[in-house]
C-alpha atoms as a PDB file:
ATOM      1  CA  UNK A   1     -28.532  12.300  -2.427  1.00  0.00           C
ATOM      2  CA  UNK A   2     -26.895  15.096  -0.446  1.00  0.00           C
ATOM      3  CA  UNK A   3     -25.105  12.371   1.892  1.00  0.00           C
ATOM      4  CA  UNK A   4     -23.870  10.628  -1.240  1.00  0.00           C
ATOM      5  CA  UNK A   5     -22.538  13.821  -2.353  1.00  0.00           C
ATOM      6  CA  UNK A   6     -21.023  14.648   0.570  1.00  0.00           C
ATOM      7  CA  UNK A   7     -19.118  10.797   0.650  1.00  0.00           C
ATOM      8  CA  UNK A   8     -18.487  11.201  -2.621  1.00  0.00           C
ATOM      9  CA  UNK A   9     -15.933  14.592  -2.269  1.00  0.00           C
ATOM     10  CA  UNK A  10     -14.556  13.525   1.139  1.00  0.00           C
ATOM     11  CA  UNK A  11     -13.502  10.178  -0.626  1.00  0.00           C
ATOM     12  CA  UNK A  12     -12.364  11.980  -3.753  1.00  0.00           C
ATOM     13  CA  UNK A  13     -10.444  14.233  -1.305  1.00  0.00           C
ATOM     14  CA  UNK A  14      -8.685  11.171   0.553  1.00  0.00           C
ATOM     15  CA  UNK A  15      -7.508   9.821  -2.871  1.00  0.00           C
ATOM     16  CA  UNK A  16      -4.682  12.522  -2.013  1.00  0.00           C
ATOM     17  CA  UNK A  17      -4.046  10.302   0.548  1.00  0.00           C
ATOM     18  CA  UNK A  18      -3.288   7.209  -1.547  1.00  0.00           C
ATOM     19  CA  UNK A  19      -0.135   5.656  -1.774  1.00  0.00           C
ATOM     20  CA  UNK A  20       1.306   6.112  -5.026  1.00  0.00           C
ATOM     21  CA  UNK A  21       4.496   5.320  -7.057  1.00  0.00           C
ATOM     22  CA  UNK A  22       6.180   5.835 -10.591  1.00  0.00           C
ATOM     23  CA  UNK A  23       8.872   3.345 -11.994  1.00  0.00           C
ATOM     24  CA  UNK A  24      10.328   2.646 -15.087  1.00  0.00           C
ATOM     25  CA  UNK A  25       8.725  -0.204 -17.087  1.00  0.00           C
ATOM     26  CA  UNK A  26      11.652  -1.555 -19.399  1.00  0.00           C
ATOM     27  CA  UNK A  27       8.772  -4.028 -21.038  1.00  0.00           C
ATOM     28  CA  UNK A  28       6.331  -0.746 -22.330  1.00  0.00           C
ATOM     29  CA  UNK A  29       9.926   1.264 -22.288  1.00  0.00           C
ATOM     30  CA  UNK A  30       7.462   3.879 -20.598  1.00  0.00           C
ATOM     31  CA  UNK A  31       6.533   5.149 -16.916  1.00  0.00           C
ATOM     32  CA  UNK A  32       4.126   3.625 -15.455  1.00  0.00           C
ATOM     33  CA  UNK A  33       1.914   4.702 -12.367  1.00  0.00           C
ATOM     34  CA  UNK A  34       0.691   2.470  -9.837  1.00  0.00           C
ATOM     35  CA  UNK A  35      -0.922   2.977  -6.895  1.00  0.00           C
ATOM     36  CA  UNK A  36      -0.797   0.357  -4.101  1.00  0.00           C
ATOM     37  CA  UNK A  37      -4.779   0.472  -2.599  1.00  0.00           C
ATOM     38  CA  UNK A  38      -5.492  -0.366  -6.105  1.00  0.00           C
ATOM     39  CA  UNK A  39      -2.984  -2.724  -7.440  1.00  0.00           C
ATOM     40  CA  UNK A  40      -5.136  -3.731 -10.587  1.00  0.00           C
ATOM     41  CA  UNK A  41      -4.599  -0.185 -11.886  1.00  0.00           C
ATOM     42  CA  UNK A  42      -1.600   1.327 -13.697  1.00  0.00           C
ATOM     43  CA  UNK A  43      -0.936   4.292 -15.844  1.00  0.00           C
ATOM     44  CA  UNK A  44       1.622   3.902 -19.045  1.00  0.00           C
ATOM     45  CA  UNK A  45       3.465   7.203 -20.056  1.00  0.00           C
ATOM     46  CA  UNK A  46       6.439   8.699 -21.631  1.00  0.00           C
ATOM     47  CA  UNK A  47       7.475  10.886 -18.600  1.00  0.00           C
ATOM     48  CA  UNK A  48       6.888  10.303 -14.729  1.00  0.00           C
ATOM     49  CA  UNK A  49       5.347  13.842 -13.972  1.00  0.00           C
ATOM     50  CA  UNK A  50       2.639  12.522 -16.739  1.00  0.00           C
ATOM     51  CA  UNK A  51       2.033   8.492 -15.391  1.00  0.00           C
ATOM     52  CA  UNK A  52       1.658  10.367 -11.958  1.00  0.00           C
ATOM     53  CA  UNK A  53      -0.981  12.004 -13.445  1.00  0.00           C
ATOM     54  CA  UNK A  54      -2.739   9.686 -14.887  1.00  0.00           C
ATOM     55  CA  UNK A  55      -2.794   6.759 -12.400  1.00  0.00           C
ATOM     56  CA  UNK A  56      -3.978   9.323  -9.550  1.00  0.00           C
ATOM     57  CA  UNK A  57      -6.954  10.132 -12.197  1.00  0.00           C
ATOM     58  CA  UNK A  58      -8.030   7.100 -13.019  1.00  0.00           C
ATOM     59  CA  UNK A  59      -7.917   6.208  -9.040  1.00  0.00           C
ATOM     60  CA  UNK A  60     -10.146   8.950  -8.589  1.00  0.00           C
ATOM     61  CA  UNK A  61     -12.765   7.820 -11.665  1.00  0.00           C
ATOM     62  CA  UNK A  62     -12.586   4.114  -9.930  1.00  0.00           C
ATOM     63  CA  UNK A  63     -13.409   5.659  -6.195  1.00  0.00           C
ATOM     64  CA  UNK A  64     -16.392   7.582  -7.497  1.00  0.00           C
ATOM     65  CA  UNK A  65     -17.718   4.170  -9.780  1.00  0.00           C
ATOM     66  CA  UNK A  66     -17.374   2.257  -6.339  1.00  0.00           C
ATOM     67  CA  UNK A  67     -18.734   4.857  -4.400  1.00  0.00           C
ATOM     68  CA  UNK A  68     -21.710   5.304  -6.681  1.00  0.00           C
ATOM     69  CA  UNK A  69     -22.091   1.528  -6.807  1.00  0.00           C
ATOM     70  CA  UNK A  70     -22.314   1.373  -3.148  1.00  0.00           C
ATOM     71  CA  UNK A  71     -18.497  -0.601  -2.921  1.00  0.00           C
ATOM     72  CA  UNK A  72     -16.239  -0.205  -0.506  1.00  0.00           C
ATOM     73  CA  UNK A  73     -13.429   2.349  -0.838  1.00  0.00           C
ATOM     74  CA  UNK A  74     -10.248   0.566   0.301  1.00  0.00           C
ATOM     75  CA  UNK A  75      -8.840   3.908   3.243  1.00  0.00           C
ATOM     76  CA  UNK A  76      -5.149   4.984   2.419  1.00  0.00           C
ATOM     77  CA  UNK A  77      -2.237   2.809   3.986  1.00  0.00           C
ATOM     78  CA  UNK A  78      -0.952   5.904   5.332  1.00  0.00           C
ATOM     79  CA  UNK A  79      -4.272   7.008   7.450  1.00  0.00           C
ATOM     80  CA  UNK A  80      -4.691   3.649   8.656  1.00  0.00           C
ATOM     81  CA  UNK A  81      -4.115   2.049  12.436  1.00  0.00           C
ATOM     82  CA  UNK A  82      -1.737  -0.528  12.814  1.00  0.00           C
ATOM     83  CA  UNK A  83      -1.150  -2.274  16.339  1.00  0.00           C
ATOM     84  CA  UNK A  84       2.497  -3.001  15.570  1.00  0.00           C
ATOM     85  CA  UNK A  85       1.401  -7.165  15.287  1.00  0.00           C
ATOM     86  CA  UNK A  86       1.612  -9.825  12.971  1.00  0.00           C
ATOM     87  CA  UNK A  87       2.122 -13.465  13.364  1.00  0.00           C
ATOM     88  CA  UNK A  88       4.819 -14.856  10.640  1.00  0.00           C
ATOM     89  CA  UNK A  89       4.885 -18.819  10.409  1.00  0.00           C
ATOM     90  CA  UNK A  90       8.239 -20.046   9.995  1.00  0.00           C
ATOM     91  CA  UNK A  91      10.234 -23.092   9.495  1.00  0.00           C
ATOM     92  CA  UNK A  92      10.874 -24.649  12.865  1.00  0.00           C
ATOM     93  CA  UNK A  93      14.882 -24.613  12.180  1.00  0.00           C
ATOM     94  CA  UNK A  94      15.040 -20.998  11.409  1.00  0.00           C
ATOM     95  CA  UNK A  95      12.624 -20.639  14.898  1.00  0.00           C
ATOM     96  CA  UNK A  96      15.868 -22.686  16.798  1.00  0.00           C
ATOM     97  CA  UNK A  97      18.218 -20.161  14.935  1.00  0.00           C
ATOM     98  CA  UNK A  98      16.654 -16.802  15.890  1.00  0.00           C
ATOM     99  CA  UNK A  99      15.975 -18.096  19.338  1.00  0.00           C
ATOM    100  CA  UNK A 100      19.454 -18.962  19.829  1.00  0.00           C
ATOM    101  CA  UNK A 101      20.835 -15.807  18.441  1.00  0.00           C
ATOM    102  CA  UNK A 102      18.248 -14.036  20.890  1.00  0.00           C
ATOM    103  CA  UNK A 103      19.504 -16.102  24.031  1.00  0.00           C
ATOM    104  CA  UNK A 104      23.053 -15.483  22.796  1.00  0.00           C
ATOM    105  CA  UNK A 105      22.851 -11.897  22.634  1.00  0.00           C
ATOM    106  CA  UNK A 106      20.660 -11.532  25.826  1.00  0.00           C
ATOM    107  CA  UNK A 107      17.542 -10.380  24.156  1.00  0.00           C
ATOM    108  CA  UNK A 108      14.131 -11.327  23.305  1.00  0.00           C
ATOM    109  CA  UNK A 109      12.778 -13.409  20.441  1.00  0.00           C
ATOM    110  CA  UNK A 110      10.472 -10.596  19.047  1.00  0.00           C
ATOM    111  CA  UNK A 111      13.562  -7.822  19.334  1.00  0.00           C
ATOM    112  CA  UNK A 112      15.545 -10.048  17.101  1.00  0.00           C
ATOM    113  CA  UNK A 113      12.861 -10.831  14.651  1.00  0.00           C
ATOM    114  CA  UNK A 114      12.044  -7.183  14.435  1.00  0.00           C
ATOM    115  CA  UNK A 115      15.651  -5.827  13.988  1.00  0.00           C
ATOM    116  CA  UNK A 116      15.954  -8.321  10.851  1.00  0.00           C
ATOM    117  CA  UNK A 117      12.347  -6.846   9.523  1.00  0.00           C
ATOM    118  CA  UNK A 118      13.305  -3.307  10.179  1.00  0.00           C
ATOM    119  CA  UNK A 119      16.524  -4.317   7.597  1.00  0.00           C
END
């Protein structure tokens, strides 16, 4: 019990962590609170300071429910480790263009591909 305890506030704690966002919602004509680990959530209210509020709460009440039901807690984007790949499938004429804008401008495939991603 102690060890669930103990997972249970460090989790709570890394809900901090959590990437979240406020934007308008022209269809509720309210702010609405999302939080990307959790897509299926959102908060509705009538200022941002308050659908902050209530999307990081209700976050919190859904990690202690998984945590509780032995679930996995989805970790933070931002604490993550990336290694900087992907692969991307692409049509194979937009592969000819980007390789001959590489060759053209003397650099590699991947430099050109990542410029345009980093747009």
């Amino acid at each position: 019990m102690r060890d669930l305890t103990k997972r249970l506030t460090q989790m709570i704690t890394d809900t901090d962590k959590y990437t979240y966002r406020v934007t308008w919602s022209d269809e509720d004509s309210e702010f609405v609170g999302l939080c990307a680990e959790y897509p299926m959530l959102s908060w509705l209210a009538a200022s941002p300071e308050k659908a902050l509020q209530g999307i990081r709460s209700i976050v919190k009440d859904c990690v202690e429910d998984m945590i509780k039901n032995r679930e996995d807690v989805p970790r933070p984007i931002a604490i993550r480790q990336y290694s900087g790949k992907f692969m991307v499938r692409i049509p194979p004429e937009v592969h000819r263009h980007l390789a001959t804008e590489a060759a053209e401008s003397g650099v590699s495939l991947n430099r050109i591909a990542s410029a345009k991603l980093a747009r």
